[in-house]
N, C-alpha and C. Protein backbone atom coordinates (compact mmCIF):
# COMPACT_ATOMS: atom_id res chain seq x y z
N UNK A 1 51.83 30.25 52.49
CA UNK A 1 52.43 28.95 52.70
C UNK A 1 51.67 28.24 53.84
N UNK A 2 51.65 26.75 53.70
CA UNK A 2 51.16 26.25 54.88
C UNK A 2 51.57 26.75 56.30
N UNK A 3 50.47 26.80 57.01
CA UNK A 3 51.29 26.23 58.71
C UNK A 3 50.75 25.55 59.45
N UNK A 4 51.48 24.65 60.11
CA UNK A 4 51.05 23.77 60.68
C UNK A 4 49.67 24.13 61.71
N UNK A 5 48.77 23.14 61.97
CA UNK A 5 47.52 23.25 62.52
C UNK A 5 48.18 23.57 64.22
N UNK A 6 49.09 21.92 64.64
CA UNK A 6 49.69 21.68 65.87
C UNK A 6 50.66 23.16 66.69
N UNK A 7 51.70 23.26 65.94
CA UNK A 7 52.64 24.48 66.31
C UNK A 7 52.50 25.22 65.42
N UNK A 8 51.92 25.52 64.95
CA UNK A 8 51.77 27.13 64.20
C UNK A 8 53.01 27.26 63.33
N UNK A 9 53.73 26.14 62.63
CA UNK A 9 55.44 26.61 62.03
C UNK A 9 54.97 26.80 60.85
N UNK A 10 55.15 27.68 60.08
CA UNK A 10 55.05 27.92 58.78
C UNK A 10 56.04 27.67 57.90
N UNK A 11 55.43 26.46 57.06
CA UNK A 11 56.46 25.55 56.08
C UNK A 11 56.70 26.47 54.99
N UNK A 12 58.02 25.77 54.48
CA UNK A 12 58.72 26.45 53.25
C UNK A 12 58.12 26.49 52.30
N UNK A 13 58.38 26.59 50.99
CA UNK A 13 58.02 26.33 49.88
C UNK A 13 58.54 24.99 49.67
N UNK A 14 59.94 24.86 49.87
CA UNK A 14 60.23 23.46 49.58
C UNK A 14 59.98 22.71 50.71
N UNK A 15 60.15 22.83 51.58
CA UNK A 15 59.24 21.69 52.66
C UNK A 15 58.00 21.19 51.92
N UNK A 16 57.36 22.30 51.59
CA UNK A 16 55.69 21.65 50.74
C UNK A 16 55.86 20.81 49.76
N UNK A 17 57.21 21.31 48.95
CA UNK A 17 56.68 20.86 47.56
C UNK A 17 57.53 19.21 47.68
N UNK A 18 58.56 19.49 48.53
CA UNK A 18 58.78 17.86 48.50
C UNK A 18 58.66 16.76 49.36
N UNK A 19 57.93 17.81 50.43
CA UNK A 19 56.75 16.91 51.45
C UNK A 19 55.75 15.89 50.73
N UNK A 20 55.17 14.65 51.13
CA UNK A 20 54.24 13.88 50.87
C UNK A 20 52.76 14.57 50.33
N UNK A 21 52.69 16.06 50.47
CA UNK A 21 51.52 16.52 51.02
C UNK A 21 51.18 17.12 49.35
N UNK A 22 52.15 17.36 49.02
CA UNK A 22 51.81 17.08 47.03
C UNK A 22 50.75 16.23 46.16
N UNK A 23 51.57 15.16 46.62
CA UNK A 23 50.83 13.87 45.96
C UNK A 23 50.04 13.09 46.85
N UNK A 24 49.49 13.29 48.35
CA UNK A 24 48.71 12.84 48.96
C UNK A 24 47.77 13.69 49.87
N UNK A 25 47.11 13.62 50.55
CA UNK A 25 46.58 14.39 51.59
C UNK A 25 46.73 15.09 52.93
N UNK A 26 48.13 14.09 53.49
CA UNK A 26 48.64 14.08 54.53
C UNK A 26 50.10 14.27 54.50
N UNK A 27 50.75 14.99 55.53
CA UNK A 27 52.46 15.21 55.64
C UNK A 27 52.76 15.18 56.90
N UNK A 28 53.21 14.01 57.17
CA UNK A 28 54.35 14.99 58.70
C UNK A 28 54.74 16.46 59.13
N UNK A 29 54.70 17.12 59.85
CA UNK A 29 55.47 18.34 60.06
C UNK A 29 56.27 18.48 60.51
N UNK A 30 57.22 19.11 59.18
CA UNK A 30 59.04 18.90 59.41
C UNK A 30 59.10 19.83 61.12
N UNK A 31 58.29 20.27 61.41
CA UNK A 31 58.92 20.69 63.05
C UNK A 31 58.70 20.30 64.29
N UNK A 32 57.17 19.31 64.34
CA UNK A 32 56.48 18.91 65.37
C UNK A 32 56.07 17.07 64.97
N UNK A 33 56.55 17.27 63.63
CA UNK A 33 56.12 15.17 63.87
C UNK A 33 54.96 15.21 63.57
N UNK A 34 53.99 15.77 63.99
CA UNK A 34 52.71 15.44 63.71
C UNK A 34 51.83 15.39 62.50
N UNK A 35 50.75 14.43 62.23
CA UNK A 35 50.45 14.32 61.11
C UNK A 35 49.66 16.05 60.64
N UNK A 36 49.74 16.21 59.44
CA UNK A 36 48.66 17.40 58.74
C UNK A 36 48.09 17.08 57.45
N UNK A 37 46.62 17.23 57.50
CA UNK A 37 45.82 17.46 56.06
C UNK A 37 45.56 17.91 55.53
N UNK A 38 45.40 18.23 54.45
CA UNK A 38 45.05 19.23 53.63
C UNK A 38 43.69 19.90 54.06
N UNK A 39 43.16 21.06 54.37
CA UNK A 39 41.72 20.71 54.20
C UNK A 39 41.06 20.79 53.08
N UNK A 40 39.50 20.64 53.06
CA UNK A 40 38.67 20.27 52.63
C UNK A 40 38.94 21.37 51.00
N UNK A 41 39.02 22.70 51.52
CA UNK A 41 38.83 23.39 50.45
C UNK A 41 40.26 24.13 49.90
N UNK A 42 41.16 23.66 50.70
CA UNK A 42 42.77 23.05 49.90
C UNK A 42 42.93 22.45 48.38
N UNK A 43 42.11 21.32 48.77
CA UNK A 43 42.10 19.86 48.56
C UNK A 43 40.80 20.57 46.84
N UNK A 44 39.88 21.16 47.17
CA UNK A 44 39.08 21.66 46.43
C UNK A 44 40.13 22.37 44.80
N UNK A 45 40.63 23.61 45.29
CA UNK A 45 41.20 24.67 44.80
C UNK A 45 42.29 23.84 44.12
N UNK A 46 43.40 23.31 44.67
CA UNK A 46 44.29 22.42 44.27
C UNK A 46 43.77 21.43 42.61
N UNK A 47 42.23 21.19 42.74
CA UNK A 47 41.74 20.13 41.75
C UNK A 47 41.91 21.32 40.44
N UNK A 48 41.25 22.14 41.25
CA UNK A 48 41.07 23.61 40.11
C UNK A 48 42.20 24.11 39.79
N UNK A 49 42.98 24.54 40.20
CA UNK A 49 44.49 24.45 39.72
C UNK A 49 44.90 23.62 38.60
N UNK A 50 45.00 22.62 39.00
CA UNK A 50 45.68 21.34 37.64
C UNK A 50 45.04 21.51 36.65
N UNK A 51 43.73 22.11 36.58
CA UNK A 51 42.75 22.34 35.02
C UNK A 51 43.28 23.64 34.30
N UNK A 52 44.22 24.33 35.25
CA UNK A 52 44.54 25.43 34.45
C UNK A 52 45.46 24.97 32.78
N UNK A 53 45.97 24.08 32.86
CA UNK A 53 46.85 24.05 31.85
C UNK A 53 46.02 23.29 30.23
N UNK A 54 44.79 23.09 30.90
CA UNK A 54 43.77 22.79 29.82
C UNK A 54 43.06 23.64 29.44
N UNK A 55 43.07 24.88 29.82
CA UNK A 55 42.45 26.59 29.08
C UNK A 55 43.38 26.46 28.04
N UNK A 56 44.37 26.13 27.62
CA UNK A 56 45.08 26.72 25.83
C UNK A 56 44.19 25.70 25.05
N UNK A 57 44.11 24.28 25.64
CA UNK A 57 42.97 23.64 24.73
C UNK A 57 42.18 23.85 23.89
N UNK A 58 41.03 24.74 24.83
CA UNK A 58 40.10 25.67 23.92
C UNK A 58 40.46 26.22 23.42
N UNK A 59 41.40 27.26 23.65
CA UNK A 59 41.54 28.54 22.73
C UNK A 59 42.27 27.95 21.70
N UNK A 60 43.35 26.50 21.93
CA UNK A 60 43.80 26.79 19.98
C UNK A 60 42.53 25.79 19.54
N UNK A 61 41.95 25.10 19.76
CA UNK A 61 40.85 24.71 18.99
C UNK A 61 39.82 25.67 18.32
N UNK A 62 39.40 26.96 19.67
CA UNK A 62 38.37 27.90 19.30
C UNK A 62 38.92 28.38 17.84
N UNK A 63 40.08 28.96 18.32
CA UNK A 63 40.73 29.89 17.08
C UNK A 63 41.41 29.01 16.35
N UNK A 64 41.80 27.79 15.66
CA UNK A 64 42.43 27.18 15.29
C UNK A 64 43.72 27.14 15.01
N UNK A 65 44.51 27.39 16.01
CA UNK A 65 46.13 27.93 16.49
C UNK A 65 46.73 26.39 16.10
N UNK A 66 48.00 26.42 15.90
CA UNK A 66 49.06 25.33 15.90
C UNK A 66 49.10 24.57 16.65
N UNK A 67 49.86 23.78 16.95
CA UNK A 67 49.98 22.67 17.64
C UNK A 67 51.09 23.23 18.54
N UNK A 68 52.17 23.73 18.02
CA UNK A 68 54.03 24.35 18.39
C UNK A 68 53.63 25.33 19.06
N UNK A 69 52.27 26.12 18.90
CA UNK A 69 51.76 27.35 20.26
C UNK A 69 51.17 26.84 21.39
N UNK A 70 50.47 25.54 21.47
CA UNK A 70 49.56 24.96 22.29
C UNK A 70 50.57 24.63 22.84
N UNK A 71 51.55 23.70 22.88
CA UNK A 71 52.45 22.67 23.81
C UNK A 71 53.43 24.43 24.93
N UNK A 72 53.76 24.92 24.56
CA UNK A 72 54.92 25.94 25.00
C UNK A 72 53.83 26.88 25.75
N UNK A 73 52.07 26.96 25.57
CA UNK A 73 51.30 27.49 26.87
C UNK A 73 51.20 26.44 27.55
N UNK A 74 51.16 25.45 27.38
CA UNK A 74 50.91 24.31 28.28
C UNK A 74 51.47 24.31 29.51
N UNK A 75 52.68 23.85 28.74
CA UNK A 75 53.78 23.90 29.95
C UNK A 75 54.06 25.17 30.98
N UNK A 76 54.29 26.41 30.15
CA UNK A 76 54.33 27.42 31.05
C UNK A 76 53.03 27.39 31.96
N UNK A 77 51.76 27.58 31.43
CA UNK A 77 50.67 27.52 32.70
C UNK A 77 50.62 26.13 33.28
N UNK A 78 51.13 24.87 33.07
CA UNK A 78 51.76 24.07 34.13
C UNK A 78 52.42 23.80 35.12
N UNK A 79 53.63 24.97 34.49
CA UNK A 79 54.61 25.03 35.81
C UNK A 79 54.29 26.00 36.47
N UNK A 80 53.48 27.10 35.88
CA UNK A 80 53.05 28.20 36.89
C UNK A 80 51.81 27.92 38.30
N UNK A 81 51.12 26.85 37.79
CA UNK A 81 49.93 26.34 38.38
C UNK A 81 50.81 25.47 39.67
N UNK A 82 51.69 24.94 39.06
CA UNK A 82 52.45 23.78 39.64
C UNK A 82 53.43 24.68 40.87
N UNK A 83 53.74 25.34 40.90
CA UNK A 83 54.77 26.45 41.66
C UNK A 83 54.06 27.36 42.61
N UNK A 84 52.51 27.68 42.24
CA UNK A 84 52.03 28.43 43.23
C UNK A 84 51.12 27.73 44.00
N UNK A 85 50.59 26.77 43.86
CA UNK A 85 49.91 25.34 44.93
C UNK A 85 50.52 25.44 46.10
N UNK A 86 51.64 25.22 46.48
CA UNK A 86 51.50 25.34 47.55
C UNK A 86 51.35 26.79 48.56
N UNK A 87 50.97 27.92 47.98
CA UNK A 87 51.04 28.95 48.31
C UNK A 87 49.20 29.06 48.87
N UNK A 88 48.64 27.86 48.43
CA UNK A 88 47.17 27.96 48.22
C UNK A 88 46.64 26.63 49.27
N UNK A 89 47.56 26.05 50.05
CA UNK A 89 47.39 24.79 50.79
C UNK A 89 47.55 25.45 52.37
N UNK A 90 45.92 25.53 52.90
CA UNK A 90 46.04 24.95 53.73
C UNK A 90 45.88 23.64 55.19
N UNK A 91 46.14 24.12 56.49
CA UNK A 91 46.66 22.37 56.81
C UNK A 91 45.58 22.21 58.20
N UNK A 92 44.94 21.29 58.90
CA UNK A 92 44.15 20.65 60.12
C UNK A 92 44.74 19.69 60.39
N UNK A 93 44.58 19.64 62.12
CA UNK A 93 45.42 18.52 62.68
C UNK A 93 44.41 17.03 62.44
N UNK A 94 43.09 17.10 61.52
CA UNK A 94 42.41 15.96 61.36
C UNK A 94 41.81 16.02 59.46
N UNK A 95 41.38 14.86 59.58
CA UNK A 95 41.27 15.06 57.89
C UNK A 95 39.17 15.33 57.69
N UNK A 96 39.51 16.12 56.77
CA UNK A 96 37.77 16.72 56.78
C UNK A 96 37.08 16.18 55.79
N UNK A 97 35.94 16.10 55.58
CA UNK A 97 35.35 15.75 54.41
C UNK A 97 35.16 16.10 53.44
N UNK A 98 35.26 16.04 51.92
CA UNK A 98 35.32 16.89 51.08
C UNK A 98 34.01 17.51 50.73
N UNK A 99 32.99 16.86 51.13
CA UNK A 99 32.28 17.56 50.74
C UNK A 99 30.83 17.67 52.09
């Protein structure tokens, strides 16, 4: 789980997930106020994450699988991708460059 760069508090799971720091780069820290960023290779891994739910793609195209098997991996490696992110975030008291 994250912890903060400033006080060292190590955020929840749900602090993360319904913190700003989801859908942007930056979050307050629910213990110290202060701003936090993702870093650089957070911010990386996180991109790689969200592509997981486009691996069933290939495979029902490779093998020419259904449509009713593709949607029900989807989602499960969606929400699984989606649930362990923040377990994979961490935070600097300044914002870095990505590359």
């Amino acid at each position: 789980m994250p912890v903060c760069d400033s006080c060292k508090q190590e955020w929840s799971w749900k602090e993360t997930m319904s913190g700003s720091l989801m859908w942007k780069s930056k979050a307050k820290c629910p213990y110290c106020g202060e701003e936090q960023y993702m870093t650089a290779k957070s911010k990386r891994q996180s991109s790689m994450m969200s592509l997981i739910p486009v691996v069933p793609m290939s495979i029902t195209i490779q093998f020419g699988l259904s449509v009713f098997l593709y949607l029900p991996m989807v989602i499960v490696l969606g929400l699984l991708a989606g649930s362990l992110a923040p377990r994979y975030i961490k935070l600097a008291s300044y914002e870095e460059p990505l590359w």
